[in-house]
PDB file of N, CA and C in Angstrom:
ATOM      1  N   UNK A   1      10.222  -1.707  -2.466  1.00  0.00           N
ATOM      2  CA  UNK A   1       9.308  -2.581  -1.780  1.00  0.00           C
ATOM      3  C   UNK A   1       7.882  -2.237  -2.205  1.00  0.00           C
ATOM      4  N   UNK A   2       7.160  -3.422  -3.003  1.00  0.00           N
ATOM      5  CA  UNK A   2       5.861  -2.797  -3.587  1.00  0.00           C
ATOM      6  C   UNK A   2       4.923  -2.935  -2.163  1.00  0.00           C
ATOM      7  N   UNK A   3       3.419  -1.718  -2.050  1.00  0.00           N
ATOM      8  CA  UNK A   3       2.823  -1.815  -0.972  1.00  0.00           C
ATOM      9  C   UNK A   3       1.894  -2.507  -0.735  1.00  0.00           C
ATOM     10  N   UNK A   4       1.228  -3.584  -0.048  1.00  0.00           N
ATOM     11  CA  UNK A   4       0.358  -4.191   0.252  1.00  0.00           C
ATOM     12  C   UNK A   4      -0.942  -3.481   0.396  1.00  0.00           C
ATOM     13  N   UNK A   5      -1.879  -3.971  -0.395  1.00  0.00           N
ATOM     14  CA  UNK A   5      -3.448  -3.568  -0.513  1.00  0.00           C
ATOM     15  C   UNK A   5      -4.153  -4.650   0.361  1.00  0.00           C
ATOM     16  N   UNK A   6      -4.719  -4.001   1.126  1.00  0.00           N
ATOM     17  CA  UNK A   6      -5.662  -4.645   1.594  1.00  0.00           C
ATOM     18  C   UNK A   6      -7.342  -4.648   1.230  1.00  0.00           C
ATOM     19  N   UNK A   7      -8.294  -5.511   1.210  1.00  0.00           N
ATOM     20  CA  UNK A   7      -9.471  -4.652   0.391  1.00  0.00           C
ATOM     21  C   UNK A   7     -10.532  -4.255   1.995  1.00  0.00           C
ATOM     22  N   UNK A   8     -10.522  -3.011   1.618  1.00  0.00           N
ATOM     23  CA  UNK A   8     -11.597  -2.473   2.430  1.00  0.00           C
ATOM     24  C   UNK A   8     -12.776  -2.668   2.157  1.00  0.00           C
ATOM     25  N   UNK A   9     -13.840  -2.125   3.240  1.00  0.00           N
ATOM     26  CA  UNK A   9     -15.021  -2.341   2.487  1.00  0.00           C
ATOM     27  C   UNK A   9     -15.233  -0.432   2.042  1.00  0.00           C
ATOM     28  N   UNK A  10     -16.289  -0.979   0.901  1.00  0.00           N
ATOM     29  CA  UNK A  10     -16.451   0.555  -0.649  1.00  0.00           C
ATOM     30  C   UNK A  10     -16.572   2.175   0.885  1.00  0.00           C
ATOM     31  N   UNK A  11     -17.637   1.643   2.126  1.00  0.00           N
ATOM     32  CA  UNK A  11     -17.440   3.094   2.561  1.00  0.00           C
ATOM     33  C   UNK A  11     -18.340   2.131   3.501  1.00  0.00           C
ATOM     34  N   UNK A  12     -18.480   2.874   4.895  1.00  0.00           N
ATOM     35  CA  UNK A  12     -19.732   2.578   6.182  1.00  0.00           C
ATOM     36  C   UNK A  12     -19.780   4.019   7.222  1.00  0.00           C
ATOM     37  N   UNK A  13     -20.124   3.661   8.117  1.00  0.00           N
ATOM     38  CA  UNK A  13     -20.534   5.055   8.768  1.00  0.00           C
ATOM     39  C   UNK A  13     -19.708   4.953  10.417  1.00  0.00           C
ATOM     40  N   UNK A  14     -19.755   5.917  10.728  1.00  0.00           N
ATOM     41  CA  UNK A  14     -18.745   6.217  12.639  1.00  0.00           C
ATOM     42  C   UNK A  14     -19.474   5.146  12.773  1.00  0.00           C
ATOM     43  N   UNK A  15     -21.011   5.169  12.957  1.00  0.00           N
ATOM     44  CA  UNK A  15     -21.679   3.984  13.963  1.00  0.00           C
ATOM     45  C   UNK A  15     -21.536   2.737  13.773  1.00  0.00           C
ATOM     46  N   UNK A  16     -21.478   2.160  12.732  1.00  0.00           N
ATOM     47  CA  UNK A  16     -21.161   1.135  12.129  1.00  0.00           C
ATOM     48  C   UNK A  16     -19.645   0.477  11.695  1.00  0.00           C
ATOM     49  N   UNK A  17     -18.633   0.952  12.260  1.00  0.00           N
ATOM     50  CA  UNK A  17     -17.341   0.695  12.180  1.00  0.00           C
ATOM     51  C   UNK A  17     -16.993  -1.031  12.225  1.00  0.00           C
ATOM     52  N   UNK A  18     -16.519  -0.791  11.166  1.00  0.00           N
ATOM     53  CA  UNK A  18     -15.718  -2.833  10.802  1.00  0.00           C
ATOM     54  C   UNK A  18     -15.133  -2.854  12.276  1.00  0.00           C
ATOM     55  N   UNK A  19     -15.143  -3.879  12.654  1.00  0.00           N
ATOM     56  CA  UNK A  19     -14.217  -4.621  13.843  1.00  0.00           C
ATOM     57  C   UNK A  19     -12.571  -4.809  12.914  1.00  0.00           C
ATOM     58  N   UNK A  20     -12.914  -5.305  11.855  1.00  0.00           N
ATOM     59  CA  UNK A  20     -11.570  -5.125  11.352  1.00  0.00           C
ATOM     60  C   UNK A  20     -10.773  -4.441  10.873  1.00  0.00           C
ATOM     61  N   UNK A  21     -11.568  -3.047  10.816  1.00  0.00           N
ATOM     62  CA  UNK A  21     -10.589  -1.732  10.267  1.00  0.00           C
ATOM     63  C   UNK A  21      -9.931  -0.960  11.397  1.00  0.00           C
ATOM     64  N   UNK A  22      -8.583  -0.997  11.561  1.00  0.00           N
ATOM     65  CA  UNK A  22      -8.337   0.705  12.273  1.00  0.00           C
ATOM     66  C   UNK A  22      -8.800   1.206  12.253  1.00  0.00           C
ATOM     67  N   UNK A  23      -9.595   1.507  13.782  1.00  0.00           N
ATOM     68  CA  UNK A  23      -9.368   1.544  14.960  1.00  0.00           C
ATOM     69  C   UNK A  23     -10.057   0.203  15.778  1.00  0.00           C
ATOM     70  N   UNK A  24     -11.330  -0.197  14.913  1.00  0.00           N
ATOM     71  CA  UNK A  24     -11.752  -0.771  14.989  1.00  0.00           C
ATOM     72  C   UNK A  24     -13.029  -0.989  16.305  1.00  0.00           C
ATOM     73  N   UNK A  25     -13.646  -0.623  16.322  1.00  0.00           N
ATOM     74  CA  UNK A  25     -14.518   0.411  17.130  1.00  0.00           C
ATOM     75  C   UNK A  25     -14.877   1.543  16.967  1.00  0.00           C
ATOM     76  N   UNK A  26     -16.322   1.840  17.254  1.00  0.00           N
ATOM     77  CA  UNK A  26     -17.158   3.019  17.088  1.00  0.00           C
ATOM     78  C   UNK A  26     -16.604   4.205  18.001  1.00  0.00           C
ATOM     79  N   UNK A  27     -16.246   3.730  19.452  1.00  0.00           N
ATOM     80  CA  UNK A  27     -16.233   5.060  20.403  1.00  0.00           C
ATOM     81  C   UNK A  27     -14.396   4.995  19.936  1.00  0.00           C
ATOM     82  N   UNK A  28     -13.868   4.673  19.501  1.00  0.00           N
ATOM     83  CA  UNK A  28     -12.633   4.222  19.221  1.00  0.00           C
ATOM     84  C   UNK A  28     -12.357   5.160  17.801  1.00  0.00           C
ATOM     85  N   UNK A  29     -13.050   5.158  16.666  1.00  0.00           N
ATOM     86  CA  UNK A  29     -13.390   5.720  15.566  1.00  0.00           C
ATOM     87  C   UNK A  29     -13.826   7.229  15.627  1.00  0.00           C
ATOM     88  N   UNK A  30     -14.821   7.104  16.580  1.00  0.00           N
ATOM     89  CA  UNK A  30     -15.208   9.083  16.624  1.00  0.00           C
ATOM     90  C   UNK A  30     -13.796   9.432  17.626  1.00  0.00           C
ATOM     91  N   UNK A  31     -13.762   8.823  17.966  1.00  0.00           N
ATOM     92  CA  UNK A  31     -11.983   9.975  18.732  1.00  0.00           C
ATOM     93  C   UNK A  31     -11.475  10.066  17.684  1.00  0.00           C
ATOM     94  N   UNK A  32     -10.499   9.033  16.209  1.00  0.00           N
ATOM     95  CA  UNK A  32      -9.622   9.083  15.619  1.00  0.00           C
ATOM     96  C   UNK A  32     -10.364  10.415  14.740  1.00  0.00           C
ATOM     97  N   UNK A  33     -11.563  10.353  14.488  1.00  0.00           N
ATOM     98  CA  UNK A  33     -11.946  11.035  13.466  1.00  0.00           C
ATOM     99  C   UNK A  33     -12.054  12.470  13.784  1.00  0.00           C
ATOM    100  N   UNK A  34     -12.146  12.781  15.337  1.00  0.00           N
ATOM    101  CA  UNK A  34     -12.358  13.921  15.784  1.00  0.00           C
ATOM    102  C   UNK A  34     -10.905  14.076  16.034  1.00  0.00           C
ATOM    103  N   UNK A  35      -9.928  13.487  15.761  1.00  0.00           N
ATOM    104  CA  UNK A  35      -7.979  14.267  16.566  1.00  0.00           C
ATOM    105  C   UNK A  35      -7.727  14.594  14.744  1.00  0.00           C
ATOM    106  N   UNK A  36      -8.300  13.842  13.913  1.00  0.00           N
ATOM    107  CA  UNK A  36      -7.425  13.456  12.578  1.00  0.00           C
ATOM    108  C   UNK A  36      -8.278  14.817  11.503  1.00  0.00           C
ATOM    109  N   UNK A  37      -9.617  15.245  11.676  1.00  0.00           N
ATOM    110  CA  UNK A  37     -10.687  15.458  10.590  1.00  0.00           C
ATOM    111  C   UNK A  37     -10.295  15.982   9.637  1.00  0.00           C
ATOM    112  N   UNK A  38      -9.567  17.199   9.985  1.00  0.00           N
ATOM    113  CA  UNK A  38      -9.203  18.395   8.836  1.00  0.00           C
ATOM    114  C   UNK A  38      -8.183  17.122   8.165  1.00  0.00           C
ATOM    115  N   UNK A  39      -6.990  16.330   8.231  1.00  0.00           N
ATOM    116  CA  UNK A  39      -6.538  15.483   7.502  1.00  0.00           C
ATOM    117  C   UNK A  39      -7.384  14.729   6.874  1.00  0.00           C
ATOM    118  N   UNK A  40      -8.340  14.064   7.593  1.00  0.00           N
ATOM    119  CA  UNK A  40      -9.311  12.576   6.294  1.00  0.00           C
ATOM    120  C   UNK A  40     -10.087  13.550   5.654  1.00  0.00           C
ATOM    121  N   UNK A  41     -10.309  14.406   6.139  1.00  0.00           N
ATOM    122  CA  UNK A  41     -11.442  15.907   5.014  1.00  0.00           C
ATOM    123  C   UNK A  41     -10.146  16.337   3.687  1.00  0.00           C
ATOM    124  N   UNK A  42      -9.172  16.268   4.232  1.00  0.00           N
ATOM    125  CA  UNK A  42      -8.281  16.631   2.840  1.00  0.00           C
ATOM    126  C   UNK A  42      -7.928  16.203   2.034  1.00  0.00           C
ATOM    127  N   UNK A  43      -7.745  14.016   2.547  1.00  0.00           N
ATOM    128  CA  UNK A  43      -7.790  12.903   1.565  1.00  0.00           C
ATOM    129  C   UNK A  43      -8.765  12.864   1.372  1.00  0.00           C
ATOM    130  N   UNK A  44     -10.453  13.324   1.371  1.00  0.00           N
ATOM    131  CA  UNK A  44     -11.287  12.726   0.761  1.00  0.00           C
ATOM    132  C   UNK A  44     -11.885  11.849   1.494  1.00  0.00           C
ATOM    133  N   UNK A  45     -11.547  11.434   2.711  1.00  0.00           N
ATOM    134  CA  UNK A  45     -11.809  10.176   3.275  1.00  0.00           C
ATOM    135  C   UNK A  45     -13.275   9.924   4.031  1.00  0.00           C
ATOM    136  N   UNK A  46     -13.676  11.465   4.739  1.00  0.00           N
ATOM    137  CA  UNK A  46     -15.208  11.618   4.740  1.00  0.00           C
ATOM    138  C   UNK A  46     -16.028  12.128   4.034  1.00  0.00           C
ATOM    139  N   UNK A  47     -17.537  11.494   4.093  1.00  0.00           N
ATOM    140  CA  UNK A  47     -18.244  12.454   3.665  1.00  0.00           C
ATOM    141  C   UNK A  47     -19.599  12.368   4.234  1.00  0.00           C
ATOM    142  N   UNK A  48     -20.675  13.368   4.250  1.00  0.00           N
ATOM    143  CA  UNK A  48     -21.495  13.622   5.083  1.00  0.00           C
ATOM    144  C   UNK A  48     -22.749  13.231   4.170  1.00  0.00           C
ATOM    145  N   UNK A  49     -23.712  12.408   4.916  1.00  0.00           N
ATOM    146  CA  UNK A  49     -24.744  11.884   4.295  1.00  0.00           C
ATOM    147  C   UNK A  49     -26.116  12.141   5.228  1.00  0.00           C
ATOM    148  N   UNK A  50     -26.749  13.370   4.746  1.00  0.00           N
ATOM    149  CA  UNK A  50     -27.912  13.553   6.376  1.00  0.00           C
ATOM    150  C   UNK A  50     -26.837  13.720   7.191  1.00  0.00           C
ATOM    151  N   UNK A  51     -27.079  12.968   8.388  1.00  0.00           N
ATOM    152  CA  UNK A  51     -26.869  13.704   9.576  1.00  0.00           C
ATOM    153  C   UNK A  51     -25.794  12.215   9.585  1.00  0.00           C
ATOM    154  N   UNK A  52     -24.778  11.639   9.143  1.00  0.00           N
ATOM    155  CA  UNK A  52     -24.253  10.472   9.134  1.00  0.00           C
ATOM    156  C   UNK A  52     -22.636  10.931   8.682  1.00  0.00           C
ATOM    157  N   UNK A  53     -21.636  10.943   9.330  1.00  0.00           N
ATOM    158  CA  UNK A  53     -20.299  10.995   8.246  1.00  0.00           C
ATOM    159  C   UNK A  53     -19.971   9.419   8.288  1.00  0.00           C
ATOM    160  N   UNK A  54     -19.635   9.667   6.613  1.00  0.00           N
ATOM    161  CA  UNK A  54     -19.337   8.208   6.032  1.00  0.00           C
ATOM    162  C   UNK A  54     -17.751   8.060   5.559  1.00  0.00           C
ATOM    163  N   UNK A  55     -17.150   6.885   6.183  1.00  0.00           N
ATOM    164  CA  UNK A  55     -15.981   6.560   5.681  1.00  0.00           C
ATOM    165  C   UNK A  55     -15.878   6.222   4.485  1.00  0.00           C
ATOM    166  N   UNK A  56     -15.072   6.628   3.261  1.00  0.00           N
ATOM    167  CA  UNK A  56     -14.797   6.111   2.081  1.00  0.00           C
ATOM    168  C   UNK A  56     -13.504   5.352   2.135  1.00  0.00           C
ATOM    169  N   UNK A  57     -14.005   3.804   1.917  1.00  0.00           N
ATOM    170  CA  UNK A  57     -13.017   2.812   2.833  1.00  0.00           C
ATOM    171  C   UNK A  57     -11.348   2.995   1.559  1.00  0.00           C
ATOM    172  N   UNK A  58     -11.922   3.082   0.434  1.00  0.00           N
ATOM    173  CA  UNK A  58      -9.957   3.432  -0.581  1.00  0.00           C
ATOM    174  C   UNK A  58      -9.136   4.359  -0.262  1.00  0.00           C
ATOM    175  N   UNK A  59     -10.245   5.904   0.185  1.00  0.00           N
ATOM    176  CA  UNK A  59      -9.541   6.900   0.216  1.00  0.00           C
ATOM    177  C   UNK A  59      -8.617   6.944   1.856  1.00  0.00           C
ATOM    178  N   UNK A  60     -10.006   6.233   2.641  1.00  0.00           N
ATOM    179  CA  UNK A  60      -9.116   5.787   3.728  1.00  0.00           C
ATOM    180  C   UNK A  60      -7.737   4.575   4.596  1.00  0.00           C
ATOM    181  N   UNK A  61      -7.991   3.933   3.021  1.00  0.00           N
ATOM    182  CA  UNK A  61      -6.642   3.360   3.457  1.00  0.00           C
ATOM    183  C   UNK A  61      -5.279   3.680   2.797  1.00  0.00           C
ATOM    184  N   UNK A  62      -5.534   4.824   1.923  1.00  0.00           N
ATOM    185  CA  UNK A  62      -4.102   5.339   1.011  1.00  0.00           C
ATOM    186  C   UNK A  62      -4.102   6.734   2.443  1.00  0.00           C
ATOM    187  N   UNK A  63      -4.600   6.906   3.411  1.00  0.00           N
ATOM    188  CA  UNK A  63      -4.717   7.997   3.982  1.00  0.00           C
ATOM    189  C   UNK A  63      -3.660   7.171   5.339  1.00  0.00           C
ATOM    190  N   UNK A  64      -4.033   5.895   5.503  1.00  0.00           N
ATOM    191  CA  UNK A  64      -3.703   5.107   6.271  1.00  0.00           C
ATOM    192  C   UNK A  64      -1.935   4.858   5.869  1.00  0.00           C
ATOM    193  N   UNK A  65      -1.902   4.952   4.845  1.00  0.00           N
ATOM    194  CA  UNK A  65      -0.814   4.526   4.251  1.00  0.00           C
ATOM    195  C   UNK A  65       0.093   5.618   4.289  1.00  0.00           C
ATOM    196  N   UNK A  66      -0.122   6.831   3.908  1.00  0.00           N
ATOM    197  CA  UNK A  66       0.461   8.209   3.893  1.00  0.00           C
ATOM    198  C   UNK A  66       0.514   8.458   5.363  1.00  0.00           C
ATOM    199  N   UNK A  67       0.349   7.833   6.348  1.00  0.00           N
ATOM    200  CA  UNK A  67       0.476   8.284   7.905  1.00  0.00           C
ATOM    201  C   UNK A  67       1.555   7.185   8.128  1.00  0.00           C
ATOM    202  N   UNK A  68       2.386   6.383   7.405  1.00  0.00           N
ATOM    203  CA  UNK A  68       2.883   5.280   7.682  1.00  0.00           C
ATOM    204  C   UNK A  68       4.282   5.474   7.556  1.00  0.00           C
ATOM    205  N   UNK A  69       4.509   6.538   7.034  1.00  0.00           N
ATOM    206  CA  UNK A  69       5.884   7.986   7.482  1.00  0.00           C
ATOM    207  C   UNK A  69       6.011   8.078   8.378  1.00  0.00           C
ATOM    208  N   UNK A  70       5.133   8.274   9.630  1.00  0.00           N
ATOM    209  CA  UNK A  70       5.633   8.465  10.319  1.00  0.00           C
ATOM    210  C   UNK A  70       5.848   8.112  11.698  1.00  0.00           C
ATOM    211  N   UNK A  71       6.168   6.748  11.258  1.00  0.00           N
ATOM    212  CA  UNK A  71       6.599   5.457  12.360  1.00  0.00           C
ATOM    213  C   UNK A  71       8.245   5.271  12.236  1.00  0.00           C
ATOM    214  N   UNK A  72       8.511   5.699  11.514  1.00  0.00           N
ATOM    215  CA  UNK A  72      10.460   5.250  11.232  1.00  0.00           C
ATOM    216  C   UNK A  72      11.063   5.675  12.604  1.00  0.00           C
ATOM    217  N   UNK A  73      10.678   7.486  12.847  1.00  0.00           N
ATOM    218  CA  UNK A  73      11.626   7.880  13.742  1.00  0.00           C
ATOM    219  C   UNK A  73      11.008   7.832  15.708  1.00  0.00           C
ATOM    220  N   UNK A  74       9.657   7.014  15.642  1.00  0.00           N
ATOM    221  CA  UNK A  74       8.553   6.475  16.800  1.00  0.00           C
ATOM    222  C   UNK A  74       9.542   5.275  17.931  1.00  0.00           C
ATOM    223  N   UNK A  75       9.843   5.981  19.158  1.00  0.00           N
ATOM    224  CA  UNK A  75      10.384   5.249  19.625  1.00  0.00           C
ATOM    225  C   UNK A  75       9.534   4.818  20.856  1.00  0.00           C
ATOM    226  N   UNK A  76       9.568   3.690  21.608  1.00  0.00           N
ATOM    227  CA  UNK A  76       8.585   3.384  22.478  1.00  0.00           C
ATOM    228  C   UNK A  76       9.478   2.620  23.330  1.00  0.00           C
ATOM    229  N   UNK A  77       9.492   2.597  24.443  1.00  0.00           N
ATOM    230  CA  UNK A  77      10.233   1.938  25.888  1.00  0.00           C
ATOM    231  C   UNK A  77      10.923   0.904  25.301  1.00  0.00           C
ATOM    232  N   UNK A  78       9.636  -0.089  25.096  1.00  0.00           N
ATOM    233  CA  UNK A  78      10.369  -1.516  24.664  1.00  0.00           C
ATOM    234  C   UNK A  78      11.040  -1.701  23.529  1.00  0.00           C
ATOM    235  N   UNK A  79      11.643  -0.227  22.906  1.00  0.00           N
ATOM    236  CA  UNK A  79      12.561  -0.280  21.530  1.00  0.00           C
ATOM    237  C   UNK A  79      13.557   0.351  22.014  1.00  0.00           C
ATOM    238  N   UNK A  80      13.667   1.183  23.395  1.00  0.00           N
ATOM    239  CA  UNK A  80      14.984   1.516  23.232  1.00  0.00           C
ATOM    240  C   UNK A  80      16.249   0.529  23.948  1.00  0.00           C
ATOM    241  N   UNK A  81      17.218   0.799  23.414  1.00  0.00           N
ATOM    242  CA  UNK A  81      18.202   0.256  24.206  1.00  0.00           C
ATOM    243  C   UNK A  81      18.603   0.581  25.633  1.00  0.00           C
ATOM    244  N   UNK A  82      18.704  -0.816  26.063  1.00  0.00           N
ATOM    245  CA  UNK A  82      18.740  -0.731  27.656  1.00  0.00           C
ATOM    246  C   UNK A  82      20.141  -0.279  28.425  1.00  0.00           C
ATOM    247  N   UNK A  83      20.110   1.252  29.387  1.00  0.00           N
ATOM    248  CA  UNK A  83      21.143   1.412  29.719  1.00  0.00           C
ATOM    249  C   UNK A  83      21.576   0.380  30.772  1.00  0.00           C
ATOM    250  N   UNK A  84      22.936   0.118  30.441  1.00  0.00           N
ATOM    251  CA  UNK A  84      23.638  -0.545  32.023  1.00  0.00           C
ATOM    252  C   UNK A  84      23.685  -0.459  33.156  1.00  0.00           C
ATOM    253  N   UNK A  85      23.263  -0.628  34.001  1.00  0.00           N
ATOM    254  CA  UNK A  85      23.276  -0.808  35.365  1.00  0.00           C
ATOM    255  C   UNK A  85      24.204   0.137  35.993  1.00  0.00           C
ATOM    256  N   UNK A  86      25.575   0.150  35.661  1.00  0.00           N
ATOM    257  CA  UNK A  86      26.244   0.915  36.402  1.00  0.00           C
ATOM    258  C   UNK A  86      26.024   2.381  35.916  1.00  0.00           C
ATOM    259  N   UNK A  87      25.380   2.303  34.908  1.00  0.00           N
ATOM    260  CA  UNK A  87      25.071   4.234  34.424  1.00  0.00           C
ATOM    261  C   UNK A  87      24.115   4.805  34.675  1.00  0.00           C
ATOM    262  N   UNK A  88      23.041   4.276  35.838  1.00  0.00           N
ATOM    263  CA  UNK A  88      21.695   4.377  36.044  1.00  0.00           C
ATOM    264  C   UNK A  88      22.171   4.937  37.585  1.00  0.00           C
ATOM    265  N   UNK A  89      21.413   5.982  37.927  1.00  0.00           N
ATOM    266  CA  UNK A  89      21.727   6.007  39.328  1.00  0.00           C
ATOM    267  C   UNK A  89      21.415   5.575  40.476  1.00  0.00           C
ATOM    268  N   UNK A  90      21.423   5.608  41.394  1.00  0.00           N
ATOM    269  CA  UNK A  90      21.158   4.243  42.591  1.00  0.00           C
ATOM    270  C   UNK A  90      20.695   5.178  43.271  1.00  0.00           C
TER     271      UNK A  90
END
């Protein structure tokens, strides 16, 4: 299955976050960037300009892509199968 590119934009800053990129939001963006850093610092994905860290929008979507492992084994309520009624306890 070949992977879908999307085009980012070349790089922008926490404050300035696309509405259309994951996460998509600024206060939304400094959380991801503050749970994720030591990872997007290892793709390459930030870099520090003055007092500004800047997204490098390629490195961050092959970074995006390499996190996309690990949804296969992600189970969430509305995916699991529903037990029967009589095996549920009352």
């Amino acid at each position: 299955m070949a992977k879908s590119h999307v085009s980012l934009p070349h790089s922008w800053s926490i404050e300035r976050w696309p509405a259309d990129v994951y996460p998509g939001s600024p206060s939304r963006a400094r959380y991801l960037v503050r749970v994720h850093r030591n990872a997007l610092l290892q793709a390459g994905a930030l870099a520090r300009v003055g007092r500004d860290l800047i997204v490098l929008g390629d490195r961050y979507g092959r970074w995006l892509e390499k996190n996309s492992s690990n949804v296969p084994g992600y189970a969430i309520a509305a995916n699991r199968v529903p037990v029967p009624a009589e095996q549920t306890a009352a």
